[in-house]
PDB file of N, CA and C in Angstrom:
ATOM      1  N   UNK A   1     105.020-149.409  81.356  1.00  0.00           N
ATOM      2  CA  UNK A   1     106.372-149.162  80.933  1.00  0.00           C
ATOM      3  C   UNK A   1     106.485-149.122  79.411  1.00  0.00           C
ATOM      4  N   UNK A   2     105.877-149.893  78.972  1.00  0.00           N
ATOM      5  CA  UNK A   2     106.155-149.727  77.464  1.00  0.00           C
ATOM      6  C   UNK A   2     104.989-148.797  76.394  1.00  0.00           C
ATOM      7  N   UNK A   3     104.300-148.374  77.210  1.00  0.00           N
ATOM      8  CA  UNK A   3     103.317-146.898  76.722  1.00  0.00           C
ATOM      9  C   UNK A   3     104.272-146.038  77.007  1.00  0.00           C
ATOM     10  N   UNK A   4     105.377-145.641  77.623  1.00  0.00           N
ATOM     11  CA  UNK A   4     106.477-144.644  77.412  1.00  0.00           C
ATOM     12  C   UNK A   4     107.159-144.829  76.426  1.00  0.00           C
ATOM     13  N   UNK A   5     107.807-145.416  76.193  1.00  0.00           N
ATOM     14  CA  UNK A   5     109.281-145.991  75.598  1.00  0.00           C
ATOM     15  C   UNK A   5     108.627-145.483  73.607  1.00  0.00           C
ATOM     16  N   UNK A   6     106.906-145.414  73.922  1.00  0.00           N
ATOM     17  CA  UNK A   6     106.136-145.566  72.445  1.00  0.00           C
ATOM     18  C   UNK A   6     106.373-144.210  71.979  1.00  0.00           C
ATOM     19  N   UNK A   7     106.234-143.571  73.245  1.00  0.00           N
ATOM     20  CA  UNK A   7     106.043-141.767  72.831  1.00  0.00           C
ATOM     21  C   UNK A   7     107.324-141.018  72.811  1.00  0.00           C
ATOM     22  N   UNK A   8     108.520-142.041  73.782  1.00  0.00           N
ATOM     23  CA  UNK A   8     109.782-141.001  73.599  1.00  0.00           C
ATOM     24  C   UNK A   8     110.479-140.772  72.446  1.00  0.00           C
ATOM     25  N   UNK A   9     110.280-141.598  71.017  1.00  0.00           N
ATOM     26  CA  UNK A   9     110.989-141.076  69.984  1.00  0.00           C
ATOM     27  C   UNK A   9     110.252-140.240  69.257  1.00  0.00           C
ATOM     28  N   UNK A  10     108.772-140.357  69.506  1.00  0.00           N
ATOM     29  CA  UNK A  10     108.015-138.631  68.667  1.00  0.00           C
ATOM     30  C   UNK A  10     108.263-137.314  68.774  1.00  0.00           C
ATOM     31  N   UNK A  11     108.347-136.210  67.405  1.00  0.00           N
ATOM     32  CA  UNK A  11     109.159-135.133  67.969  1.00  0.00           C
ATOM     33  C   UNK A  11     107.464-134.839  68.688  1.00  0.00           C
ATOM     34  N   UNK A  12     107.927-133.450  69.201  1.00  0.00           N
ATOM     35  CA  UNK A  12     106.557-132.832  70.254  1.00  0.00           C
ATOM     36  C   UNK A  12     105.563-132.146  69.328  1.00  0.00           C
ATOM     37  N   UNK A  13     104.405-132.147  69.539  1.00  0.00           N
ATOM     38  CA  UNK A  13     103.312-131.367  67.776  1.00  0.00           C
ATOM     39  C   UNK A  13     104.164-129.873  68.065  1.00  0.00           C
ATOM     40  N   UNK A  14     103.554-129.443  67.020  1.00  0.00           N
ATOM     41  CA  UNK A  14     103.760-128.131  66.885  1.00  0.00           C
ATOM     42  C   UNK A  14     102.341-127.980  66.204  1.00  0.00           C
ATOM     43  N   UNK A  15     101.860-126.583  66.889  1.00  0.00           N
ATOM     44  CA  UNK A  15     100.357-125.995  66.122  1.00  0.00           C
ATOM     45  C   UNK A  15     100.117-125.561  64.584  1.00  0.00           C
ATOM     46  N   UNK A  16     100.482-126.327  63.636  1.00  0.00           N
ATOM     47  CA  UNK A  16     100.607-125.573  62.177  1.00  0.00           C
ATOM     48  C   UNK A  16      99.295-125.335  62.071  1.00  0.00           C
ATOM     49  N   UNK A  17      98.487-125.951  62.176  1.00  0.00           N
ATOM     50  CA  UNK A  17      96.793-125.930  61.494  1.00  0.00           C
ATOM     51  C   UNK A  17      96.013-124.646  62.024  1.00  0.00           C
ATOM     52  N   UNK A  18      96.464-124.404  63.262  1.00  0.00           N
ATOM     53  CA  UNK A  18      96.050-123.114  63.682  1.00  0.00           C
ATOM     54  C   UNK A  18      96.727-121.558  63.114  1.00  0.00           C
ATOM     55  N   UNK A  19      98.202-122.011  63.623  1.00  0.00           N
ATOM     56  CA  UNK A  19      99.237-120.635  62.891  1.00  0.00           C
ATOM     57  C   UNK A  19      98.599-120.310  61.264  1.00  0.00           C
ATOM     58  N   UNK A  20      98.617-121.379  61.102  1.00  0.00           N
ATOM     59  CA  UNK A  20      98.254-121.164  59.158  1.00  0.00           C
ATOM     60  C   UNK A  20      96.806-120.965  58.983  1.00  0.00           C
ATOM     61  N   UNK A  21      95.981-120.775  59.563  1.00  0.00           N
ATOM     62  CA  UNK A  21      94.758-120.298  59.300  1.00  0.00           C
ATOM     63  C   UNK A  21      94.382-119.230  59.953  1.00  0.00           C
ATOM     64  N   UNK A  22      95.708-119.076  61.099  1.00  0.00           N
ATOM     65  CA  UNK A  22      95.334-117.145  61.259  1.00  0.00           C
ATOM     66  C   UNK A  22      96.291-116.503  60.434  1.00  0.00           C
ATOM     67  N   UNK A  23      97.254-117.092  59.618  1.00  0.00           N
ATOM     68  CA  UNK A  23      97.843-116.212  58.735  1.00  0.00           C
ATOM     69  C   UNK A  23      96.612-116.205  57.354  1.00  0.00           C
ATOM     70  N   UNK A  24      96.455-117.000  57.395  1.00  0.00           N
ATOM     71  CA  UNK A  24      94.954-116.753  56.119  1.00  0.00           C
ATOM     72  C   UNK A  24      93.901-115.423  56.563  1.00  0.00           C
ATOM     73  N   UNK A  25      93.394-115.857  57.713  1.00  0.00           N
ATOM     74  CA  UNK A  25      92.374-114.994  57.858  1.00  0.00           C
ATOM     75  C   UNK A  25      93.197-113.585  57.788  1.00  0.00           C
ATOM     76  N   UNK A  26      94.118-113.404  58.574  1.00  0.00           N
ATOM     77  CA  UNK A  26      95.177-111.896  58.558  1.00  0.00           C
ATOM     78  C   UNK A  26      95.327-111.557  57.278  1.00  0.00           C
ATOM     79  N   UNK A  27      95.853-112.260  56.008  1.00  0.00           N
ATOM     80  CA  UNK A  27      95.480-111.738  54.443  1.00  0.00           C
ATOM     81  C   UNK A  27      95.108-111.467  54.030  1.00  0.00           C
ATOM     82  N   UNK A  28      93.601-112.477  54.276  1.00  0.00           N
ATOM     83  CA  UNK A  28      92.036-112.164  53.958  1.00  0.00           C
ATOM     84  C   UNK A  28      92.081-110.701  54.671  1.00  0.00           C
ATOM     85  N   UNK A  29      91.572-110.502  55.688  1.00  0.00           N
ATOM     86  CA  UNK A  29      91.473-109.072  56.084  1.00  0.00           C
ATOM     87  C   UNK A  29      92.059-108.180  55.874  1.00  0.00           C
ATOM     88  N   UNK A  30      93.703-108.399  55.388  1.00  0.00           N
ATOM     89  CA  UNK A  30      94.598-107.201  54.837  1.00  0.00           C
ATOM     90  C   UNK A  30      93.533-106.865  53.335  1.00  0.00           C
ATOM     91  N   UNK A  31      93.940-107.847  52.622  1.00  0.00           N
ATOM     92  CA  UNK A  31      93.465-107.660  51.073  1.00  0.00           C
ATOM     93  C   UNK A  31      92.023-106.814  50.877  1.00  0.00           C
ATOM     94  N   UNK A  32      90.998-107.327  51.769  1.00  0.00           N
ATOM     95  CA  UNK A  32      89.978-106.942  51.918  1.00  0.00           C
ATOM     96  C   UNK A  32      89.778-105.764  52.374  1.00  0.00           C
ATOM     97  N   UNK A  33      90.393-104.908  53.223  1.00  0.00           N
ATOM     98  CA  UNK A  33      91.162-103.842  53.273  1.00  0.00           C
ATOM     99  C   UNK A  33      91.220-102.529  52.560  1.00  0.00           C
ATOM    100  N   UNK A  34      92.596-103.468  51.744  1.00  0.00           N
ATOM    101  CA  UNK A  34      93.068-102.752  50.539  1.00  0.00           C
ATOM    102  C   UNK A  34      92.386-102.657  49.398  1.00  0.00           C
ATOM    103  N   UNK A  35      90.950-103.381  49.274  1.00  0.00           N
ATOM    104  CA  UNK A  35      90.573-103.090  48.365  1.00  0.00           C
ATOM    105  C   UNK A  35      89.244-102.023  48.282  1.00  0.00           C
ATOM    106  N   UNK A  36      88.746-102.421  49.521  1.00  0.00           N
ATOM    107  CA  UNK A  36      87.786-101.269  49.914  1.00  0.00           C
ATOM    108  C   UNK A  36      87.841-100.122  50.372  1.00  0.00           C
ATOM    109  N   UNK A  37      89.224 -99.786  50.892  1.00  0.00           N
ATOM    110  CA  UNK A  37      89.927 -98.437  50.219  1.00  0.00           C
ATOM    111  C   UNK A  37      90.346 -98.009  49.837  1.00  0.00           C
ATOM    112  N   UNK A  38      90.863 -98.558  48.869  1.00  0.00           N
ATOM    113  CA  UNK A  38      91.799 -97.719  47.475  1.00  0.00           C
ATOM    114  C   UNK A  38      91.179 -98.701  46.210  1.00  0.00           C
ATOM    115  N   UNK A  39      89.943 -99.367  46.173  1.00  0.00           N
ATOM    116  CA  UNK A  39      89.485 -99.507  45.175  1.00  0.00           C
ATOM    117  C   UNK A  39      89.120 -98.327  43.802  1.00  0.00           C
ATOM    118  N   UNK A  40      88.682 -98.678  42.724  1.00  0.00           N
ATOM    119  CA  UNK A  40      88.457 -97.506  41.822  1.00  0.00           C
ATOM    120  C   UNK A  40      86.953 -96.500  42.066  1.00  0.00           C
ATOM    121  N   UNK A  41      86.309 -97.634  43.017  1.00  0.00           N
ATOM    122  CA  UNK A  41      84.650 -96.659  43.021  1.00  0.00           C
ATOM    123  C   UNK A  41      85.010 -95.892  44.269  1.00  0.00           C
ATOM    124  N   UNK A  42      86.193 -95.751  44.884  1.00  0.00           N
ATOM    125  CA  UNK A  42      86.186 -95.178  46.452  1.00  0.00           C
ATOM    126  C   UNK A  42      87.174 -93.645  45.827  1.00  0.00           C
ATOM    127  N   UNK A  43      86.742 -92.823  44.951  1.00  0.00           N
ATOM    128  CA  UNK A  43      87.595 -91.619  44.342  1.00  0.00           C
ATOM    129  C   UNK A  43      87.024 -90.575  45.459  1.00  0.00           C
ATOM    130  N   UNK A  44      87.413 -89.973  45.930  1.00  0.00           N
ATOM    131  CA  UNK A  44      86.729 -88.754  46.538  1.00  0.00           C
ATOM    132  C   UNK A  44      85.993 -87.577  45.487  1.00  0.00           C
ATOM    133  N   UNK A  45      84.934 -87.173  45.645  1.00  0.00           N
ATOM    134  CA  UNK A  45      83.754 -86.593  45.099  1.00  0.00           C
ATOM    135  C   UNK A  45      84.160 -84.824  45.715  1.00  0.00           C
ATOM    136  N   UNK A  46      84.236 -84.396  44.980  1.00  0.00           N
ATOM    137  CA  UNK A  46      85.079 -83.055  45.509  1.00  0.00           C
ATOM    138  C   UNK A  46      83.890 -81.805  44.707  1.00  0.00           C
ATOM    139  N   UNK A  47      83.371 -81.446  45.403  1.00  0.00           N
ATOM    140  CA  UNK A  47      82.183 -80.240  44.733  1.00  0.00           C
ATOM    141  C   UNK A  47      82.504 -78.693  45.470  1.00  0.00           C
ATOM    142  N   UNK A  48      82.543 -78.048  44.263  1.00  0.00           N
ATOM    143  CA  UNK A  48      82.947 -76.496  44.798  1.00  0.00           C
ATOM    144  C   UNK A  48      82.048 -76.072  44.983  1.00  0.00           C
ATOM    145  N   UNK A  49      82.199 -74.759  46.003  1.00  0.00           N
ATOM    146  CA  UNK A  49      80.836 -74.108  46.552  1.00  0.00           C
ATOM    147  C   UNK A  49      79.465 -73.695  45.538  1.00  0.00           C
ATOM    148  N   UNK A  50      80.253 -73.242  44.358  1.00  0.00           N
ATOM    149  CA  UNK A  50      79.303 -73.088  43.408  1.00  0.00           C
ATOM    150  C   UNK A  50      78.825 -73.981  43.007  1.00  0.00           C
ATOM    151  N   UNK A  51      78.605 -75.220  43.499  1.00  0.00           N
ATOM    152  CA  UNK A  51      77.777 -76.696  43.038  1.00  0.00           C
ATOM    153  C   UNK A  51      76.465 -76.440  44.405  1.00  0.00           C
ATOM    154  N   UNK A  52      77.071 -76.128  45.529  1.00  0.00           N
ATOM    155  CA  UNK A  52      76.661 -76.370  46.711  1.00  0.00           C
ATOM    156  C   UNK A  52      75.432 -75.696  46.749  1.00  0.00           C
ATOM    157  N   UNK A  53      74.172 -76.152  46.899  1.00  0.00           N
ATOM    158  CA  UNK A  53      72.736 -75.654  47.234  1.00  0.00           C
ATOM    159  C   UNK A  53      72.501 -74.647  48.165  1.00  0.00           C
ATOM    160  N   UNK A  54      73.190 -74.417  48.940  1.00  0.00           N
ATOM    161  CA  UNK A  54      72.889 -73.596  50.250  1.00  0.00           C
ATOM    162  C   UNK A  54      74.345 -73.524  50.690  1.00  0.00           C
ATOM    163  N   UNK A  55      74.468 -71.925  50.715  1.00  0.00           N
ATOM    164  CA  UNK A  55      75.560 -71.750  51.679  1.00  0.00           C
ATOM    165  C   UNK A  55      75.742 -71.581  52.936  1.00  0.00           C
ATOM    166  N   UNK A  56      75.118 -71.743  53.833  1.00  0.00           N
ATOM    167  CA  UNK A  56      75.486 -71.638  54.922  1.00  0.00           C
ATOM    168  C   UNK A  56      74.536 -73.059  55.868  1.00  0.00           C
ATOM    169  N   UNK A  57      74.784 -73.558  56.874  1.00  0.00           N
ATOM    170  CA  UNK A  57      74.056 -74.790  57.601  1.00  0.00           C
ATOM    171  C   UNK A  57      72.476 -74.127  58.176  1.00  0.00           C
ATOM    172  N   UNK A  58      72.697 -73.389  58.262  1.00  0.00           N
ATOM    173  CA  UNK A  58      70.979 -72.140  58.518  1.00  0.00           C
ATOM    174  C   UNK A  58      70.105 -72.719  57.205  1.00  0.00           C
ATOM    175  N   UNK A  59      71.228 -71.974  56.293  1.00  0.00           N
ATOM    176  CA  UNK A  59      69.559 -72.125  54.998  1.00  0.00           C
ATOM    177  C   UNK A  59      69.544 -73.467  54.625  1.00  0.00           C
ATOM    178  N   UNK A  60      70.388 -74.206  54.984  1.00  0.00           N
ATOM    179  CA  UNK A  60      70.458 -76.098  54.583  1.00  0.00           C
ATOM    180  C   UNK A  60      69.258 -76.546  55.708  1.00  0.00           C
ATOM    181  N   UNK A  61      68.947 -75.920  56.418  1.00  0.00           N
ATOM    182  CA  UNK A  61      68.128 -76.244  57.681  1.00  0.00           C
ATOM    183  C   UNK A  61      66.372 -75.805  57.367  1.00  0.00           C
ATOM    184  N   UNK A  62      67.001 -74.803  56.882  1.00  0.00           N
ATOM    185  CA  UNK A  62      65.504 -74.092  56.495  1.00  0.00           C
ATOM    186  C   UNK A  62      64.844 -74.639  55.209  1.00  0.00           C
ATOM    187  N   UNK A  63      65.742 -74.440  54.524  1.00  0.00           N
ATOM    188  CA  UNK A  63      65.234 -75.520  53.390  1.00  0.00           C
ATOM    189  C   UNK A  63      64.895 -76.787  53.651  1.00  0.00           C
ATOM    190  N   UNK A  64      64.810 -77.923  54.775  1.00  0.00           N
ATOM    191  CA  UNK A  64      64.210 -78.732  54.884  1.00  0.00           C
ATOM    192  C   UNK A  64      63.022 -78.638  55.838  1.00  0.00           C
ATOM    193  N   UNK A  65      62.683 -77.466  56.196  1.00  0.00           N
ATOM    194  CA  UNK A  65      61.853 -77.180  57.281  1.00  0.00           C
ATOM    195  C   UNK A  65      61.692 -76.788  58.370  1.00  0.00           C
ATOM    196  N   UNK A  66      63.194 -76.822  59.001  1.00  0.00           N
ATOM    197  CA  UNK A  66      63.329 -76.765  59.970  1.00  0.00           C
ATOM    198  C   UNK A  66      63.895 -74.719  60.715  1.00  0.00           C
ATOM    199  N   UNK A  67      63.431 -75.127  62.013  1.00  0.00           N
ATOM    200  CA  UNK A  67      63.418 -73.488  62.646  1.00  0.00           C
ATOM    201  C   UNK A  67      65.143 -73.880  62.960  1.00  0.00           C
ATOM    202  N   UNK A  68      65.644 -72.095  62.812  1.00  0.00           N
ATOM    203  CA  UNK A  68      66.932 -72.167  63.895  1.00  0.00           C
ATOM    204  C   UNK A  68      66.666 -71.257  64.576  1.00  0.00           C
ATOM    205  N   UNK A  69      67.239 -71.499  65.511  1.00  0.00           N
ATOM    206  CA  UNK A  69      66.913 -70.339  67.193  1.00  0.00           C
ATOM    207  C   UNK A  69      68.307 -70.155  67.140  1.00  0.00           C
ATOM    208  N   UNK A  70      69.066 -68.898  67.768  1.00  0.00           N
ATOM    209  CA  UNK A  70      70.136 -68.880  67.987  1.00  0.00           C
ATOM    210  C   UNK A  70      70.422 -69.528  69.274  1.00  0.00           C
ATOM    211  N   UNK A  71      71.922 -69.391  69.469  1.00  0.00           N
ATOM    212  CA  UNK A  71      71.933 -69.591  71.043  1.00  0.00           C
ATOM    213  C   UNK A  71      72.049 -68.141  72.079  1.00  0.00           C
ATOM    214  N   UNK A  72      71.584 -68.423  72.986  1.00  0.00           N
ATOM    215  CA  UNK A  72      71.493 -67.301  74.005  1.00  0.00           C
ATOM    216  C   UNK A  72      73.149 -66.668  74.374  1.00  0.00           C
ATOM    217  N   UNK A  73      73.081 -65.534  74.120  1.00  0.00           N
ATOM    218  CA  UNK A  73      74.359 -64.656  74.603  1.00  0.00           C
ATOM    219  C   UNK A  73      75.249 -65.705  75.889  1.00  0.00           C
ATOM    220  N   UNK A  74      76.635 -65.520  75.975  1.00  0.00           N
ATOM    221  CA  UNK A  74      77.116 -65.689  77.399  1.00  0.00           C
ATOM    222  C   UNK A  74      77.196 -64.857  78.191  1.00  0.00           C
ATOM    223  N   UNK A  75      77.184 -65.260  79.146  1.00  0.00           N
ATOM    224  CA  UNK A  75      77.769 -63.840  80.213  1.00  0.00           C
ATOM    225  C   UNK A  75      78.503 -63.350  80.034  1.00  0.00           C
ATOM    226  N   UNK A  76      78.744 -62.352  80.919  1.00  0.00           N
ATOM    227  CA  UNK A  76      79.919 -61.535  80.737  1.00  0.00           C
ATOM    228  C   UNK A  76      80.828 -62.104  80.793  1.00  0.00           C
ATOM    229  N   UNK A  77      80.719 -62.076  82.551  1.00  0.00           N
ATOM    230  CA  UNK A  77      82.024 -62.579  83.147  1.00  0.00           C
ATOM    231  C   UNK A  77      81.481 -64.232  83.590  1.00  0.00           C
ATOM    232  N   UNK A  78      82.723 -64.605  83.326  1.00  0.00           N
ATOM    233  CA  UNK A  78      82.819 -66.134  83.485  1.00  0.00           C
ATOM    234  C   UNK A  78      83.414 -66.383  85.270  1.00  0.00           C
ATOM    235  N   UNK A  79      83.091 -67.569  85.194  1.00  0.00           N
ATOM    236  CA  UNK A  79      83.847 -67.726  86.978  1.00  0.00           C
ATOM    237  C   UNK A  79      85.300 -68.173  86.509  1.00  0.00           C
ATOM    238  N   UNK A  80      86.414 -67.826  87.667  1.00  0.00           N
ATOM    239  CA  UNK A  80      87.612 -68.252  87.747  1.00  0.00           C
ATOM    240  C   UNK A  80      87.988 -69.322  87.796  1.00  0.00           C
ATOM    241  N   UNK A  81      88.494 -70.338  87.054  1.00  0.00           N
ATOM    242  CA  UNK A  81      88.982 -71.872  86.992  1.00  0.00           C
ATOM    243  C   UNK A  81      90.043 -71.789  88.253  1.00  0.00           C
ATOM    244  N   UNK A  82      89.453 -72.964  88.764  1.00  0.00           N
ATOM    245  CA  UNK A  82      90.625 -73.596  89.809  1.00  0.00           C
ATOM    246  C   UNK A  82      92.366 -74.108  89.458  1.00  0.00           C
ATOM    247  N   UNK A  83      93.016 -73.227  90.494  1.00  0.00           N
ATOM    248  CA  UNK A  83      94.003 -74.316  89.830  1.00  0.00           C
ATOM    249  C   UNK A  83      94.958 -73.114  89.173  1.00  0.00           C
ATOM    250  N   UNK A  84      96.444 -73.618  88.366  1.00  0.00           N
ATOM    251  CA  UNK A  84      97.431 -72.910  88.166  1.00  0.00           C
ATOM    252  C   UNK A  84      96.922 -72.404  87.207  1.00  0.00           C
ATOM    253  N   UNK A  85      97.183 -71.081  86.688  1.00  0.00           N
ATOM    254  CA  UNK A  85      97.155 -70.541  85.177  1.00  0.00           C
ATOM    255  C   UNK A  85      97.519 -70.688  84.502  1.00  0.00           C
ATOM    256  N   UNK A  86      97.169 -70.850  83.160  1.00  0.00           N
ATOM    257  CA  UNK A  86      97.911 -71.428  82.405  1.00  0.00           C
ATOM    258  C   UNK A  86      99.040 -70.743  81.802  1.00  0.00           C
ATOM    259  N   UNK A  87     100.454 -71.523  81.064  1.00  0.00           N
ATOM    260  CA  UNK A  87     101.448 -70.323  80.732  1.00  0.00           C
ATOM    261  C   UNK A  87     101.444 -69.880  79.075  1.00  0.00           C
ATOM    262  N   UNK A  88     101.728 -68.793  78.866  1.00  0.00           N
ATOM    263  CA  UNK A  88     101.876 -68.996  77.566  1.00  0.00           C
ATOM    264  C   UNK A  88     102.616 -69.469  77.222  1.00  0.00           C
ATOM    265  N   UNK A  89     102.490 -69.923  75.923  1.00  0.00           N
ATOM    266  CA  UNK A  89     103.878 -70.909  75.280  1.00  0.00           C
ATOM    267  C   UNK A  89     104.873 -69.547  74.622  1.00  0.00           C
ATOM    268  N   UNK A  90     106.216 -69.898  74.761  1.00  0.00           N
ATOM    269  CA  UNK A  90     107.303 -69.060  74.036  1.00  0.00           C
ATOM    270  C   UNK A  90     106.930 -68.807  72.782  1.00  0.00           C
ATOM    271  N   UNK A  91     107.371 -67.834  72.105  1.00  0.00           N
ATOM    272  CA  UNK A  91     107.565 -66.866  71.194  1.00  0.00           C
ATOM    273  C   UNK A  91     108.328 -67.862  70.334  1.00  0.00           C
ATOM    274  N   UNK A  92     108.264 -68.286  69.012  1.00  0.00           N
ATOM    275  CA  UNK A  92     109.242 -68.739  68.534  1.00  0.00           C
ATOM    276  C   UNK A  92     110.113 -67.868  67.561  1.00  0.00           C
ATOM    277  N   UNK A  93     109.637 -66.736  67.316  1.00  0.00           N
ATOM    278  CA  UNK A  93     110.097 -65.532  66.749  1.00  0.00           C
ATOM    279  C   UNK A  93     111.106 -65.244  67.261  1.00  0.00           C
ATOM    280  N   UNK A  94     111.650 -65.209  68.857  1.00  0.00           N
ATOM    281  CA  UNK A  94     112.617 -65.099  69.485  1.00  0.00           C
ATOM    282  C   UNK A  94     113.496 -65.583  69.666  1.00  0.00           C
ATOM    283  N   UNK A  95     114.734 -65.896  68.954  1.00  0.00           N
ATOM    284  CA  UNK A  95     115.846 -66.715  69.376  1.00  0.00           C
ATOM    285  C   UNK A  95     116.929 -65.682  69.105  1.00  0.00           C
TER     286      UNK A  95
END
């Protein structure tokens, strides 16, 4: 009886130690974030074709050694898909 009477005037815990160390880590990871992408070394590197070694992915290929084969023609005719046809979408030219 009197191991009750000990606990009924305590308020009830509340979790601070936890809440407040996932609001830390959530900062930490925002900040960390924000800095590794919009830091100053993260500028985009922008090179015009006339920088570019090889124009086309063929001679970028060949120049390291490598063969290209094309790919083989398709058929003609393809088989018929199952199922509704598709519709065209409206004209928006038309109103």
């Amino acid at each position: 009886m009197m191991r009750q009477d000990r606990f009924e005037n305590s308020a009830p815990r509340t979790p601070r130690r936890p809440v407040m160390i996932a609001i830390a880590v959530a900062t930490f990871g925002l900040v960390g974030m924000l800095v590794v992408d919009h830091g100053p070394w993260s500028k985009p590197q922008v090179h015009t074709a006339e920088m570019a070694n090889h124009r086309t992915t063929g001679e970028s290929a060949r120049a390291v050694g490598a063969t290209v084969t094309p790919t083989p023609p398709s058929r003609g005719l393809e088989p018929e898909t199952p199922g509704p046809k598709p519709i065209h979408p409206a004209n928006p030219g038309e109103r």
